[in-house]
N, C-alpha and C. Protein backbone atom coordinates (compact mmCIF):
# COMPACT_ATOMS: atom_id res chain seq x y z
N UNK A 1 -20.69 29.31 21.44
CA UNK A 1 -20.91 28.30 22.48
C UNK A 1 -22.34 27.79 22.39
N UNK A 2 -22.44 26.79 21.97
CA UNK A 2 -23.99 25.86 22.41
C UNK A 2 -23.70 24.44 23.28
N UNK A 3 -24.91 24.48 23.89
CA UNK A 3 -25.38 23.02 24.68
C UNK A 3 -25.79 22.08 23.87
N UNK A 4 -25.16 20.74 23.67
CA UNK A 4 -25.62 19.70 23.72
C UNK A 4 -27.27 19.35 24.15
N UNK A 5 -28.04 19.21 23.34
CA UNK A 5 -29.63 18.57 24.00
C UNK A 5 -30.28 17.94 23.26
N UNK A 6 -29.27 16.74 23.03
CA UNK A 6 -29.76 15.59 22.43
C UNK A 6 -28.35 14.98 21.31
N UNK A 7 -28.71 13.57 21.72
CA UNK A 7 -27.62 12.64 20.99
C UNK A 7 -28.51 11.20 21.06
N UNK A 8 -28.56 11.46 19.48
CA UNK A 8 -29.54 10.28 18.89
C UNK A 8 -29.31 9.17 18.32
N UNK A 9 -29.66 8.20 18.29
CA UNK A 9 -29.12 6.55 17.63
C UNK A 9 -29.76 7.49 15.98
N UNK A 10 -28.91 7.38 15.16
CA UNK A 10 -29.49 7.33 13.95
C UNK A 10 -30.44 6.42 13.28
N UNK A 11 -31.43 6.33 12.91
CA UNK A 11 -32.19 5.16 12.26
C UNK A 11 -31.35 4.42 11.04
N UNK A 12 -30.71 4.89 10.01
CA UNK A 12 -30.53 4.24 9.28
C UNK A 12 -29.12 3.28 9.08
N UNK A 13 -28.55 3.67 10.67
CA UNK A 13 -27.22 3.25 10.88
C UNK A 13 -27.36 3.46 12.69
N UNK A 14 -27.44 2.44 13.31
CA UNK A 14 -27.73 1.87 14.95
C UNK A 14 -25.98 3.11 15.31
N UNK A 15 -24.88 2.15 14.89
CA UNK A 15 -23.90 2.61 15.32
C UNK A 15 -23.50 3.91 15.32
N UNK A 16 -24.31 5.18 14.54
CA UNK A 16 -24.07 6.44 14.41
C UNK A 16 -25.06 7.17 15.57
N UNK A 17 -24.20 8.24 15.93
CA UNK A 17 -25.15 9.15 16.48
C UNK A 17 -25.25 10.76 15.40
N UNK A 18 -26.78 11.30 16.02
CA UNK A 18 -26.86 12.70 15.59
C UNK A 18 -26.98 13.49 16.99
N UNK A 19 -25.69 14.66 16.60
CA UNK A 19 -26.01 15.05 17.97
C UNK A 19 -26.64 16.66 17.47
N UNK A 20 -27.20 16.97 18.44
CA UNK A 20 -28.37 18.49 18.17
C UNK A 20 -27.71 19.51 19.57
N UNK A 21 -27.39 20.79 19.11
CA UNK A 21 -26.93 22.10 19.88
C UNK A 21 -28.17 22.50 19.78
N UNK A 22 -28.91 23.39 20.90
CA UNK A 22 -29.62 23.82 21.19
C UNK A 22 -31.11 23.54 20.76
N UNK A 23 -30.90 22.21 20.77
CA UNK A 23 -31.96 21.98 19.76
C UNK A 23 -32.16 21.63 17.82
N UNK A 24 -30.74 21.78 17.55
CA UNK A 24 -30.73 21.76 16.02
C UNK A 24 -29.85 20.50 15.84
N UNK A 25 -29.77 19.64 14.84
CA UNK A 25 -29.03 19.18 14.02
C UNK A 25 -27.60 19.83 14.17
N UNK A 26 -26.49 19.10 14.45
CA UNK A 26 -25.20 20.04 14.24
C UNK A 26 -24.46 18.96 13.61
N UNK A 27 -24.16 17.62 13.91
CA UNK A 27 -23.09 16.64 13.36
C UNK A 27 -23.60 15.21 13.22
N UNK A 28 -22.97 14.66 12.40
CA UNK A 28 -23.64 13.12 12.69
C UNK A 28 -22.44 12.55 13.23
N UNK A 29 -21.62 11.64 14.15
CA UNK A 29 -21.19 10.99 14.52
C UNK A 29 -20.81 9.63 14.40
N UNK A 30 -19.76 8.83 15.20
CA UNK A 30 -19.90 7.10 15.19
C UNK A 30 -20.13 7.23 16.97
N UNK A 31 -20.80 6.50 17.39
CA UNK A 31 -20.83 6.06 18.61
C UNK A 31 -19.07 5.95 19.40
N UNK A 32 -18.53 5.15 18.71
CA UNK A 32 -17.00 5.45 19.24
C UNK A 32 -16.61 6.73 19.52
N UNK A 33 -16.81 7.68 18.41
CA UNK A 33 -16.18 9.37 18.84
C UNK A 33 -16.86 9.70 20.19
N UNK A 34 -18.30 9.42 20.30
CA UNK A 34 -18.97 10.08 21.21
C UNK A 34 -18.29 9.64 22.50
N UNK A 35 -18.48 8.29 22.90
CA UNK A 35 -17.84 7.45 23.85
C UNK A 35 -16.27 8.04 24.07
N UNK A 36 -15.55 8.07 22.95
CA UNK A 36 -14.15 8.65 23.21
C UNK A 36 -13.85 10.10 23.31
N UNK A 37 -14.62 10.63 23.05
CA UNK A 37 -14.48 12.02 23.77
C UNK A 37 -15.25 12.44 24.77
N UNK A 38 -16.23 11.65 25.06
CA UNK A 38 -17.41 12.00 26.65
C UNK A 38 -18.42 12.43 26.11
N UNK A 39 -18.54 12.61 25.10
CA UNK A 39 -20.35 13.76 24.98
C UNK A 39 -20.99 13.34 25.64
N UNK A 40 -22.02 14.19 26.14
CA UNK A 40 -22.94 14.05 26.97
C UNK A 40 -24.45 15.04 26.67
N UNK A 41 -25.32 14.84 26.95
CA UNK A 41 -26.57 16.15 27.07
C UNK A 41 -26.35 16.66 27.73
N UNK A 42 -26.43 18.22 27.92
CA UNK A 42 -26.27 18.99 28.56
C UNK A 42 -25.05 19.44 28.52
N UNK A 43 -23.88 18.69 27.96
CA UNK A 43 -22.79 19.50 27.71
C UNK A 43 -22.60 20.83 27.08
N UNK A 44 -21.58 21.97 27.26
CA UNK A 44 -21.56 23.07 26.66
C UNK A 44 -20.37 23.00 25.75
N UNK A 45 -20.33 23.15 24.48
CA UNK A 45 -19.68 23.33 23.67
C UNK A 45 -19.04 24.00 22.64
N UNK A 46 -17.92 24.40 22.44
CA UNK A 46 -17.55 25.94 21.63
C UNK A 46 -16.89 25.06 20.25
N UNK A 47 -16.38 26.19 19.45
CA UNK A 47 -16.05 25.92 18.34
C UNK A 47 -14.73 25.06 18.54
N UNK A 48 -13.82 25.15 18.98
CA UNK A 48 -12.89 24.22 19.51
C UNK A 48 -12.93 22.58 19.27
N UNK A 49 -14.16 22.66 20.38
CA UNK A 49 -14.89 21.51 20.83
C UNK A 49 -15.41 20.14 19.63
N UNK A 50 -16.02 21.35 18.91
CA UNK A 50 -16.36 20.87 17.70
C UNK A 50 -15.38 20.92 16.51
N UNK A 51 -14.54 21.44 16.43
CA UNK A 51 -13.70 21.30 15.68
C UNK A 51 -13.16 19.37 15.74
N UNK A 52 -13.16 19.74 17.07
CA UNK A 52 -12.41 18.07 17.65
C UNK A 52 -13.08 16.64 17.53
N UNK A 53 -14.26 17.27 17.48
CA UNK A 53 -15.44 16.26 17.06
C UNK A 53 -15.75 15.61 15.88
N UNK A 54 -15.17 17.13 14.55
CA UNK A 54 -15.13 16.64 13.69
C UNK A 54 -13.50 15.44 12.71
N UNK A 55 -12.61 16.48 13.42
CA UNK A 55 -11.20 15.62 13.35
C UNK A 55 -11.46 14.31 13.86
N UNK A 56 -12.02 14.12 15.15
CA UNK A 56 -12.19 12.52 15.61
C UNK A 56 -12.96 11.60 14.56
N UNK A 57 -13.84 12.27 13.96
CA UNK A 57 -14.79 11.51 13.46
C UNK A 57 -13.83 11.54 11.83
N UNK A 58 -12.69 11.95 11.56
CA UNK A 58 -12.46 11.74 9.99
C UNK A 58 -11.13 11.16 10.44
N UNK A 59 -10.35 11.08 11.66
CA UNK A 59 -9.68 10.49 12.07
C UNK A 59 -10.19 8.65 11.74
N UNK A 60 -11.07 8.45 12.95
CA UNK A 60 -11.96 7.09 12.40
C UNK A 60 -12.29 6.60 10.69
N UNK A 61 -12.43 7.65 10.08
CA UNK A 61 -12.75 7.24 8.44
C UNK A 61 -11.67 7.25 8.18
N UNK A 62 -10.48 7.41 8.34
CA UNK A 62 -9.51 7.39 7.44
C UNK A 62 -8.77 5.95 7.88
N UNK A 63 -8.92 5.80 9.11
CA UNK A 63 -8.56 4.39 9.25
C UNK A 63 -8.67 3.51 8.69
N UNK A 64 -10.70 3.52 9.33
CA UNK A 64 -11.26 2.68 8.69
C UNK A 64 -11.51 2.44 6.83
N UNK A 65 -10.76 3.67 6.57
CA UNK A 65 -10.38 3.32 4.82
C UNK A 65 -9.09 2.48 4.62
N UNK A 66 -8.22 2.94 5.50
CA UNK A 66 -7.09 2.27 5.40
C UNK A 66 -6.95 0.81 5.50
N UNK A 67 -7.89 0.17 7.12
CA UNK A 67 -7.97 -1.14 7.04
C UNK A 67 -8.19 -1.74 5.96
N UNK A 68 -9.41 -1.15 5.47
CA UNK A 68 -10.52 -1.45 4.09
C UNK A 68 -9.26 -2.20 2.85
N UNK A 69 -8.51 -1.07 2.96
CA UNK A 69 -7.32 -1.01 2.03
C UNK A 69 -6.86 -2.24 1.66
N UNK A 70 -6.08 -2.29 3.27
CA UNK A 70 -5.69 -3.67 3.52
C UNK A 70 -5.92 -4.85 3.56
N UNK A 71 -7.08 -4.64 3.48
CA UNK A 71 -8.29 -6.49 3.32
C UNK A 71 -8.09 -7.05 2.11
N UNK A 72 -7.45 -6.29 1.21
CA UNK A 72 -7.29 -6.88 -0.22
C UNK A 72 -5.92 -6.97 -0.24
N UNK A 73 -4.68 -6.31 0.03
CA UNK A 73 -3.80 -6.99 -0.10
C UNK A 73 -2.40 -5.90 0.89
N UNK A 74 -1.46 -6.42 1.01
CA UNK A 74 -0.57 -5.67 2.18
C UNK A 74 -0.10 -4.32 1.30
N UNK A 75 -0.31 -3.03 1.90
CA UNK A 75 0.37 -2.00 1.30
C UNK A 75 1.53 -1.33 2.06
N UNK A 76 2.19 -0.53 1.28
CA UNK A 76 3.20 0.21 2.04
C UNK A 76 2.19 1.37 2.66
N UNK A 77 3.18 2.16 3.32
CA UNK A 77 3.07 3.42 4.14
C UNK A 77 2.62 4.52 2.89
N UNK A 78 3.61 4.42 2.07
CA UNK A 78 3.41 5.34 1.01
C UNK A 78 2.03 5.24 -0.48
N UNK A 79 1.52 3.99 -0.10
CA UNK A 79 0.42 3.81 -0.73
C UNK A 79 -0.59 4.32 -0.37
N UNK A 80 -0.53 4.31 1.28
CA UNK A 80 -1.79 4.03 1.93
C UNK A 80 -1.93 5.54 2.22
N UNK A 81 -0.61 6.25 2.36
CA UNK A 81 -1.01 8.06 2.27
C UNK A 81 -1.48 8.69 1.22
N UNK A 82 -0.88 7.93 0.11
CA UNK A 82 -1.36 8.48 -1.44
C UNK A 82 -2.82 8.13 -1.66
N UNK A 83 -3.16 7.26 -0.90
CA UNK A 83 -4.60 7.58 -1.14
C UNK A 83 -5.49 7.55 -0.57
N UNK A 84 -5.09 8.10 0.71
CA UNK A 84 -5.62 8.94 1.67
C UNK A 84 -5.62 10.44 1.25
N UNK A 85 -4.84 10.99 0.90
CA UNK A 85 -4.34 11.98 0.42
C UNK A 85 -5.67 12.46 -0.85
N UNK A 86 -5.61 11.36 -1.65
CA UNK A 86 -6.13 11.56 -2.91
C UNK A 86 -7.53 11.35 -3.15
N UNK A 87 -8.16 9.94 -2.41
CA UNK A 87 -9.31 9.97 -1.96
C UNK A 87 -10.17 10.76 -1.09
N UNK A 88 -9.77 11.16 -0.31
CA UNK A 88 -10.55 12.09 0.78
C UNK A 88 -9.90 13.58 0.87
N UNK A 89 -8.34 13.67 0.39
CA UNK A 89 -7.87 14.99 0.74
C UNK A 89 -7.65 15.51 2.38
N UNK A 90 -7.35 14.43 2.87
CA UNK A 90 -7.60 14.34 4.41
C UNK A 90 -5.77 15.25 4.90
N UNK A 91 -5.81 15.79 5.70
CA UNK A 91 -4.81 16.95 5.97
C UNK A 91 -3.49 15.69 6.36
N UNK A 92 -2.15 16.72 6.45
CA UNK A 92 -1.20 15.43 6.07
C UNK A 92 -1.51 15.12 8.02
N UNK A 93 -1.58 15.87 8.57
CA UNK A 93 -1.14 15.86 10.10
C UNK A 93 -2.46 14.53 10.87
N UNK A 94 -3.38 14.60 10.24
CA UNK A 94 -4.08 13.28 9.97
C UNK A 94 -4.04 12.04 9.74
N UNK A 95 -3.28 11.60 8.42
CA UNK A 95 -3.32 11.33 8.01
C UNK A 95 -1.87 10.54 8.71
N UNK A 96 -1.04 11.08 9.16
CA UNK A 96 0.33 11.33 10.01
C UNK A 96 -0.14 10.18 11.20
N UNK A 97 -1.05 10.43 11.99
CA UNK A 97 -1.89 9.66 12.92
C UNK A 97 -2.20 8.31 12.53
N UNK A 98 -3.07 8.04 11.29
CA UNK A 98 -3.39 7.13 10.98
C UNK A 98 -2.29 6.29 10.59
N UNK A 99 -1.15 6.49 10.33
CA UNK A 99 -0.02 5.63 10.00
C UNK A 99 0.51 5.22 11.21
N UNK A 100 0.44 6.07 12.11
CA UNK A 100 0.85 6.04 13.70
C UNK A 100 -0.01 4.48 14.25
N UNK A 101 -1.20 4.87 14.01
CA UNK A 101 -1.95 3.88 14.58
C UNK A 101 -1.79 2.46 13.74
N UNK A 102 -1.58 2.51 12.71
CA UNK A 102 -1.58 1.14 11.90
C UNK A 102 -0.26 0.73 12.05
N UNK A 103 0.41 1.47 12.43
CA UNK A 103 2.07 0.95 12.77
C UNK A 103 1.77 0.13 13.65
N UNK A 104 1.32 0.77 15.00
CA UNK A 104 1.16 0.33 16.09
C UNK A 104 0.76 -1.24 16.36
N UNK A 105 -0.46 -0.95 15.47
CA UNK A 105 -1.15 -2.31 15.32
C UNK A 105 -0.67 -3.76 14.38
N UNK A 106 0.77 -2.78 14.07
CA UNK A 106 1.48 -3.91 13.07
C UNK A 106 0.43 -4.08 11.67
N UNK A 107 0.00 -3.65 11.49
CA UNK A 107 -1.32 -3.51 10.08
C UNK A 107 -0.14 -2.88 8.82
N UNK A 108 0.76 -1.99 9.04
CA UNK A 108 1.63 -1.89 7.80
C UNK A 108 3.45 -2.26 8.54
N UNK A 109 4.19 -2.29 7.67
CA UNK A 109 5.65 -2.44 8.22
C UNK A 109 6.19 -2.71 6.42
N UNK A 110 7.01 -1.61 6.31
CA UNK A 110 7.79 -1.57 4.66
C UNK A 110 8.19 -2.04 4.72
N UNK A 111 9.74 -2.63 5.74
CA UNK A 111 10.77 -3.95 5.63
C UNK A 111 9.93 -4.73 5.01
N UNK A 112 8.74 -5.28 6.37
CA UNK A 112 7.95 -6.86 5.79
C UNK A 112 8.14 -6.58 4.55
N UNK A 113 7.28 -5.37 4.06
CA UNK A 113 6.43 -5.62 2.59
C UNK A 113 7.29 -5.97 1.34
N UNK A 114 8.52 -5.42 1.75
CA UNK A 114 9.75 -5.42 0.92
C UNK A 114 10.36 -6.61 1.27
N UNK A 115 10.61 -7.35 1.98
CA UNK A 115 10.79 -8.52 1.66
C UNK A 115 10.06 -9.60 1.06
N UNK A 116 8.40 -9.21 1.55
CA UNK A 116 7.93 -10.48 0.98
C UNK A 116 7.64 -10.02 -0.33
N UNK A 117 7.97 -8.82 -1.02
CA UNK A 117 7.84 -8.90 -2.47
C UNK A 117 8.62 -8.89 -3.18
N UNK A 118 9.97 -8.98 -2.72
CA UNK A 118 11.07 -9.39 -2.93
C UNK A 118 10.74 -10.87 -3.34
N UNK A 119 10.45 -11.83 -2.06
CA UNK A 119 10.08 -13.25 -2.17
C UNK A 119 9.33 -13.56 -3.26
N UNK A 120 7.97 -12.88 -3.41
CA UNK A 120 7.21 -13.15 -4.50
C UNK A 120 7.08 -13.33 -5.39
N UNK A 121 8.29 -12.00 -6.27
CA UNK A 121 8.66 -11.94 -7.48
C UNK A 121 9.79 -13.05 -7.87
N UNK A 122 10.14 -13.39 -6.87
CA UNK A 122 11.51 -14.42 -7.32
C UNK A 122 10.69 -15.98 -7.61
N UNK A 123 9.31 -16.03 -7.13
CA UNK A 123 8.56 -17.48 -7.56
C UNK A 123 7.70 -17.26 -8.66
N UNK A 124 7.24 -15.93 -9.02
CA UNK A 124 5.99 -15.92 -9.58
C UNK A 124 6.73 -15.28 -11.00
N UNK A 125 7.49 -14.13 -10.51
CA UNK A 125 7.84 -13.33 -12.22
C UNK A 125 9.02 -12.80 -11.41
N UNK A 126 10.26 -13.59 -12.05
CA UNK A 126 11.26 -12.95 -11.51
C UNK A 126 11.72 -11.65 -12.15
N UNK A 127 12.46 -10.71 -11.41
CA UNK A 127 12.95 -9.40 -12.50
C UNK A 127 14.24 -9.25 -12.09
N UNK A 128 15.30 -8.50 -12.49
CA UNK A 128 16.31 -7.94 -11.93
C UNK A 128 16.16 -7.56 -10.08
N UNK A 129 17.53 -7.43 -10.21
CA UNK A 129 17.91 -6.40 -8.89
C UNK A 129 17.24 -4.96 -8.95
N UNK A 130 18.29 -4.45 -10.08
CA UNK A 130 17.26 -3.16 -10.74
C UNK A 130 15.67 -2.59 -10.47
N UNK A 131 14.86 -3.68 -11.37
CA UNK A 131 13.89 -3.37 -11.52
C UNK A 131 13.20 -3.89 -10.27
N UNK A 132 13.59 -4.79 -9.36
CA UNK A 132 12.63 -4.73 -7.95
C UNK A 132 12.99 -3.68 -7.53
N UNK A 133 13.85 -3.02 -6.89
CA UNK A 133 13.93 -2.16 -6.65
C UNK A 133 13.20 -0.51 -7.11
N UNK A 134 13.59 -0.56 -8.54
CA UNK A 134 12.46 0.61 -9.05
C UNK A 134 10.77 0.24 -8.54
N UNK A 135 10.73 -0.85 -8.66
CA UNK A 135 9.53 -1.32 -8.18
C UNK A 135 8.52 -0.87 -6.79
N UNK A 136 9.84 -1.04 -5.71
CA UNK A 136 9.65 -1.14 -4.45
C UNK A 136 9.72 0.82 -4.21
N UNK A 137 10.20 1.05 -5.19
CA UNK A 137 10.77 3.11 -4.98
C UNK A 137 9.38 3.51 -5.59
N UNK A 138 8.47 3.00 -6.23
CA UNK A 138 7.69 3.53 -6.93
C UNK A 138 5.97 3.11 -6.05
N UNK A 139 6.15 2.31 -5.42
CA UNK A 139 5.33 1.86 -4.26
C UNK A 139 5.26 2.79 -2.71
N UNK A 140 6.24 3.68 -2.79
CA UNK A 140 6.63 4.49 -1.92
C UNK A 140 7.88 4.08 -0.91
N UNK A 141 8.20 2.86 -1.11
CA UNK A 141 9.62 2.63 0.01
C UNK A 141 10.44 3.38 -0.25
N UNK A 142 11.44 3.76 0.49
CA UNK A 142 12.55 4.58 0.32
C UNK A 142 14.01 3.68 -0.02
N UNK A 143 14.82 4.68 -0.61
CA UNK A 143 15.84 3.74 -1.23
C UNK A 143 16.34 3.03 -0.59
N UNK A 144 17.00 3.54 0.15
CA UNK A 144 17.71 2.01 1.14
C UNK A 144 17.32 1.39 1.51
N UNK A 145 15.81 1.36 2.02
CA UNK A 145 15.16 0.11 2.63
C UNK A 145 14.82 -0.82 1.22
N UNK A 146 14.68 -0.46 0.08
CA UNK A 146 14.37 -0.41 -1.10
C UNK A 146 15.88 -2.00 -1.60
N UNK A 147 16.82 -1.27 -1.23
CA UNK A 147 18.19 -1.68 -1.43
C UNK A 147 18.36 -3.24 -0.58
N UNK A 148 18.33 -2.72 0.41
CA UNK A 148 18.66 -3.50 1.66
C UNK A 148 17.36 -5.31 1.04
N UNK A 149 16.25 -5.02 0.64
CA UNK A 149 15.57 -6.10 0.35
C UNK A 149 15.98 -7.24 -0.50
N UNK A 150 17.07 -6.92 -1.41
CA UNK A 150 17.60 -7.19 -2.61
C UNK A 150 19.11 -7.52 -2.46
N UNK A 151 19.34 -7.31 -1.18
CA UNK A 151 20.96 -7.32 -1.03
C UNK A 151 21.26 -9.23 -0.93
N UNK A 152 20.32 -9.90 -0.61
CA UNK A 152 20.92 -11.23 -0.93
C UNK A 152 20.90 -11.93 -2.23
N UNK A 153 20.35 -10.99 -2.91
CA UNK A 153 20.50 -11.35 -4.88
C UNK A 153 21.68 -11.29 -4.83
N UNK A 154 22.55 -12.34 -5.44
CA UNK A 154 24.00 -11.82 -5.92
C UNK A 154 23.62 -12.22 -7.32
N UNK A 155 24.94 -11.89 -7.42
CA UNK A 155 25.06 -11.86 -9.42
C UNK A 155 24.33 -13.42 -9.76
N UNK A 156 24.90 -14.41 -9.41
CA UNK A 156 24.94 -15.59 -9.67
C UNK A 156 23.04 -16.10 -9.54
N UNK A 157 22.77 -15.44 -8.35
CA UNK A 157 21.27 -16.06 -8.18
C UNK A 157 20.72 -15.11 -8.82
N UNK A 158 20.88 -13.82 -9.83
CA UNK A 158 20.24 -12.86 -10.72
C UNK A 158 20.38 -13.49 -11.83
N UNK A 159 21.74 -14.51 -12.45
CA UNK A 159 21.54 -15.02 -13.52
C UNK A 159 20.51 -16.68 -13.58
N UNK A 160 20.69 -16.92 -12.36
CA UNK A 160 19.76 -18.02 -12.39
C UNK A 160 18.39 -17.54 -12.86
N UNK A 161 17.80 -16.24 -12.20
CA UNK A 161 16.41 -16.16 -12.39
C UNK A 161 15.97 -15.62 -13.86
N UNK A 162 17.23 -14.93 -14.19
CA UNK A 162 16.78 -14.59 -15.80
C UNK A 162 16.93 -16.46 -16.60
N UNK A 163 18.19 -16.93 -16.18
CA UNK A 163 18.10 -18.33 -17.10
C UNK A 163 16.41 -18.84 -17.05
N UNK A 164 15.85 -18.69 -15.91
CA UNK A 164 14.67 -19.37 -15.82
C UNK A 164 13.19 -18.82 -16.26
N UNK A 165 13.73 -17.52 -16.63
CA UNK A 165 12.78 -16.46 -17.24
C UNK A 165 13.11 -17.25 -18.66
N UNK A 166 14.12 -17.31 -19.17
CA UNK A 166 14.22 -17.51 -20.67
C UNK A 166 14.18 -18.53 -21.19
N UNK A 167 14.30 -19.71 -20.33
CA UNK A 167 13.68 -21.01 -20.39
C UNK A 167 12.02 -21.16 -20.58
N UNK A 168 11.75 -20.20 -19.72
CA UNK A 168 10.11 -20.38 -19.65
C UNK A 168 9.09 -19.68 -21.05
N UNK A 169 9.88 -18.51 -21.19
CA UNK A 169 9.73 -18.09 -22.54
C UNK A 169 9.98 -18.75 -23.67
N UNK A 170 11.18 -19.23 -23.76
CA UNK A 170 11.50 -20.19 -24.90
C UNK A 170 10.33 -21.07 -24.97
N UNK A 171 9.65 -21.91 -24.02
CA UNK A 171 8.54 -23.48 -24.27
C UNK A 171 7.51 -22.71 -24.34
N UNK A 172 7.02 -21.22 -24.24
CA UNK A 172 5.95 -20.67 -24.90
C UNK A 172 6.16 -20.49 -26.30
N UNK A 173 7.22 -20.01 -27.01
CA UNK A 173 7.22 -19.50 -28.42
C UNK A 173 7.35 -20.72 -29.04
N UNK A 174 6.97 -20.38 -30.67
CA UNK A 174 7.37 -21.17 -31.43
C UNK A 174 8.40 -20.27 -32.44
N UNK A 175 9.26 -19.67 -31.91
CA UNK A 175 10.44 -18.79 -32.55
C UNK A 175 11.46 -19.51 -32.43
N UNK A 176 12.17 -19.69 -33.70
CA UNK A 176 13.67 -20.31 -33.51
C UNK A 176 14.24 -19.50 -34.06
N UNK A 177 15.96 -19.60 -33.77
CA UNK A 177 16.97 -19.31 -34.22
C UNK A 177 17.01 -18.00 -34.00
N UNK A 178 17.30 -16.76 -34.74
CA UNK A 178 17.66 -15.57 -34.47
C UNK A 178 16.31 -14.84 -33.77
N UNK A 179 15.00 -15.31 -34.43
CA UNK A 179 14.28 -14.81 -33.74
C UNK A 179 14.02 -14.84 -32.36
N UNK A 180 14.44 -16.24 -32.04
CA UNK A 180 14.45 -16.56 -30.56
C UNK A 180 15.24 -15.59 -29.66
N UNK A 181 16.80 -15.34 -30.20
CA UNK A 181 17.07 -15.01 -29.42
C UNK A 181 16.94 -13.45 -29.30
N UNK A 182 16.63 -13.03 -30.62
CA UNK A 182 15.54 -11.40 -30.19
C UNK A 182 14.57 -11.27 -29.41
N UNK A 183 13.69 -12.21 -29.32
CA UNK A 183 12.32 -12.21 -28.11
C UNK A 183 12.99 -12.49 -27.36
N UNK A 184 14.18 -13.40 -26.51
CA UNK A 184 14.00 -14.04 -25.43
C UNK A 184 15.01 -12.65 -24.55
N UNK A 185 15.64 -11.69 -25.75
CA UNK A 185 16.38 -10.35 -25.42
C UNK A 185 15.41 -9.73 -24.67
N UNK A 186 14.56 -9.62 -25.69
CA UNK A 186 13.37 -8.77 -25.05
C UNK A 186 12.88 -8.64 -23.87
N UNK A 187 12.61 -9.92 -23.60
CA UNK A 187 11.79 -10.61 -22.85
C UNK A 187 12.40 -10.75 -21.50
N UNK A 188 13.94 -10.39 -21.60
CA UNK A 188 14.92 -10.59 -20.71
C UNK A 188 14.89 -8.87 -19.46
N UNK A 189 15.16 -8.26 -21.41
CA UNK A 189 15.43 -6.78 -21.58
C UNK A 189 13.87 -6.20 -20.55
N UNK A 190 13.20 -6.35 -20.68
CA UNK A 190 11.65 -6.05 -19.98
C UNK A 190 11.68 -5.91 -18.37
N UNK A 191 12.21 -7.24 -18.07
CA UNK A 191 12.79 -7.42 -16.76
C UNK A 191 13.72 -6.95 -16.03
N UNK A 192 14.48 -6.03 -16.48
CA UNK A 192 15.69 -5.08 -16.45
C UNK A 192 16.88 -6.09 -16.07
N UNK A 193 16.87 -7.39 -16.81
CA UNK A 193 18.39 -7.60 -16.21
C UNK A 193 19.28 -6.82 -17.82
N UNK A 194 20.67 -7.17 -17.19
CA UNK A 194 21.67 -6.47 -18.05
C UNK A 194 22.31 -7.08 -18.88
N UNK A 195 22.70 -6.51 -19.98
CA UNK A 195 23.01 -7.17 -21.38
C UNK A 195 24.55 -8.35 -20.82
N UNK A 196 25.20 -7.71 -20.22
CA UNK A 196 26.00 -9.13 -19.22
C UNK A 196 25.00 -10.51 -19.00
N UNK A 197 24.05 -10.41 -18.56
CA UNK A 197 23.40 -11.55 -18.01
C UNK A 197 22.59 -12.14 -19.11
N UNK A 198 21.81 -10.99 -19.85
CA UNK A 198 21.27 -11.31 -20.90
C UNK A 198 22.00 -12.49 -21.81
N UNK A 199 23.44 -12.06 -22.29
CA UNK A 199 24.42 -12.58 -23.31
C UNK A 199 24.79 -14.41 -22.68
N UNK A 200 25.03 -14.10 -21.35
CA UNK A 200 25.10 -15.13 -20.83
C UNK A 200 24.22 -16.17 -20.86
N UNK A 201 22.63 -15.95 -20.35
CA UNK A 201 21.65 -16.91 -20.53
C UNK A 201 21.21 -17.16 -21.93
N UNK A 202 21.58 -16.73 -22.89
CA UNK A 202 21.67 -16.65 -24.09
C UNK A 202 22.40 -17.88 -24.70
N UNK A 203 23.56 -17.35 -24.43
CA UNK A 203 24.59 -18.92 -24.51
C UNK A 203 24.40 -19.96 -24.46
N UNK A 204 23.62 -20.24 -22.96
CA UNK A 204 23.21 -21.10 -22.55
C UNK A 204 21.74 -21.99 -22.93
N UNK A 205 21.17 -21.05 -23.47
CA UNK A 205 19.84 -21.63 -23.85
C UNK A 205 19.79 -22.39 -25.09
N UNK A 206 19.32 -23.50 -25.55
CA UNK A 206 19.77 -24.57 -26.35
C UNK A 206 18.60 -24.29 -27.38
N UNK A 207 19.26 -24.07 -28.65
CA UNK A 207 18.33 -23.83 -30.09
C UNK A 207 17.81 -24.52 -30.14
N UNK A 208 16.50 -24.14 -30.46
CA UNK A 208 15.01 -25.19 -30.71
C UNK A 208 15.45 -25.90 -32.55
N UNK A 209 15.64 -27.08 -32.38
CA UNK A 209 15.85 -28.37 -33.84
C UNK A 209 14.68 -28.11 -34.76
């Protein structure tokens, strides 16, 4: 058990405090923890106490890594633990919180993310059903939500997007004839659609004269 006798603006950071037990150095702080848990001078404090002081204060960093995260581009749930996890080693029951709170704040949501990268890939680099999906499982979504993103691909709008994959490939190469249609396999094959769809847009694609 020690007293609180003294809680200091840090100099090299306004928003931090240092707080001192009996006179010593014990923690450095954010002004928020202090405010959100009451410290005060003269308070008496046990190991408990401080235990809580320090969870609050890595509670706040892990957030504030997480936001950080997010300023660059939308992640899943399962990204944002993996490297929480991996960067700091921060305990899962922590870490558990911080997803709590970014839920809250609407800051992550997997459906969204899975749909709009669903959307994305279908303008920018289309792929299979398949392979969004492996995509979206390997990002951390779980399968069915994984599934469910992809369920308005039907066959017909899966062969459209490979036709338009292999169109686009074709006016890059200067490969004709058999070679063409080995790269544009490839090229198909990469994207995980299936030798059904493959054969089909194949057909269809008109030999370079």
């Amino acid at each position: 058990m020690g007293r609180i006798t003294a809680i200091e603006i840090q100099k090299n950071d306004p928003d931090r405090r240092s707080i001192y037990l009996d006179g010593v150095f014990s923690v450095g702080v954010s002004s928020e923890v202090v405010l959100t848990l009451g410290l005060y001078v003269g308070q008496e404090v046990g190991e408990q106490e401080l235990e809580a002081v320090a969870y609050r204060e890595d509670r706040r960093k892990a957030i504030n890594s997480a936001i950080n995260l997010l300023s660059y581009r939308d992640r899943t749930i399962g990204e944002i633990e993996k490297r929480l996890k991996k960067s700091k080693n921060y305990p899962d029951d922590l870490i558990g919180e911080v997803i709590e709170e970014l839920t809250r704040l609407e800051l992550v949501d997997d459906k969204k993310f899975s749909k709009d990268w669903v959307e994305s890939r279908g303008k920018f680099k289309p792929k299979s059903r398949s392979a969004l999906v492996a995509e979206l499982r390997n990002k951390g979504i779980d399968k069915e939500l994984a599934e469910r993103a992809v369920e308005n691909i039907d066959d017909e709008g899966e062969f459209k997007m490979a036709k338009s994959v292999a169109e686009n490939a074709a006016r890059k190469t200067s490969k004709e004839g058999d070679a063409l249609v080995r790269y544009l396999s490839g090229v198909l094959a990469r994207r995980g659609f299936n030798w059904e769809i493959i054969r089909r847009v194949l057909e269809e694609i008109e030999p370079k004269s």
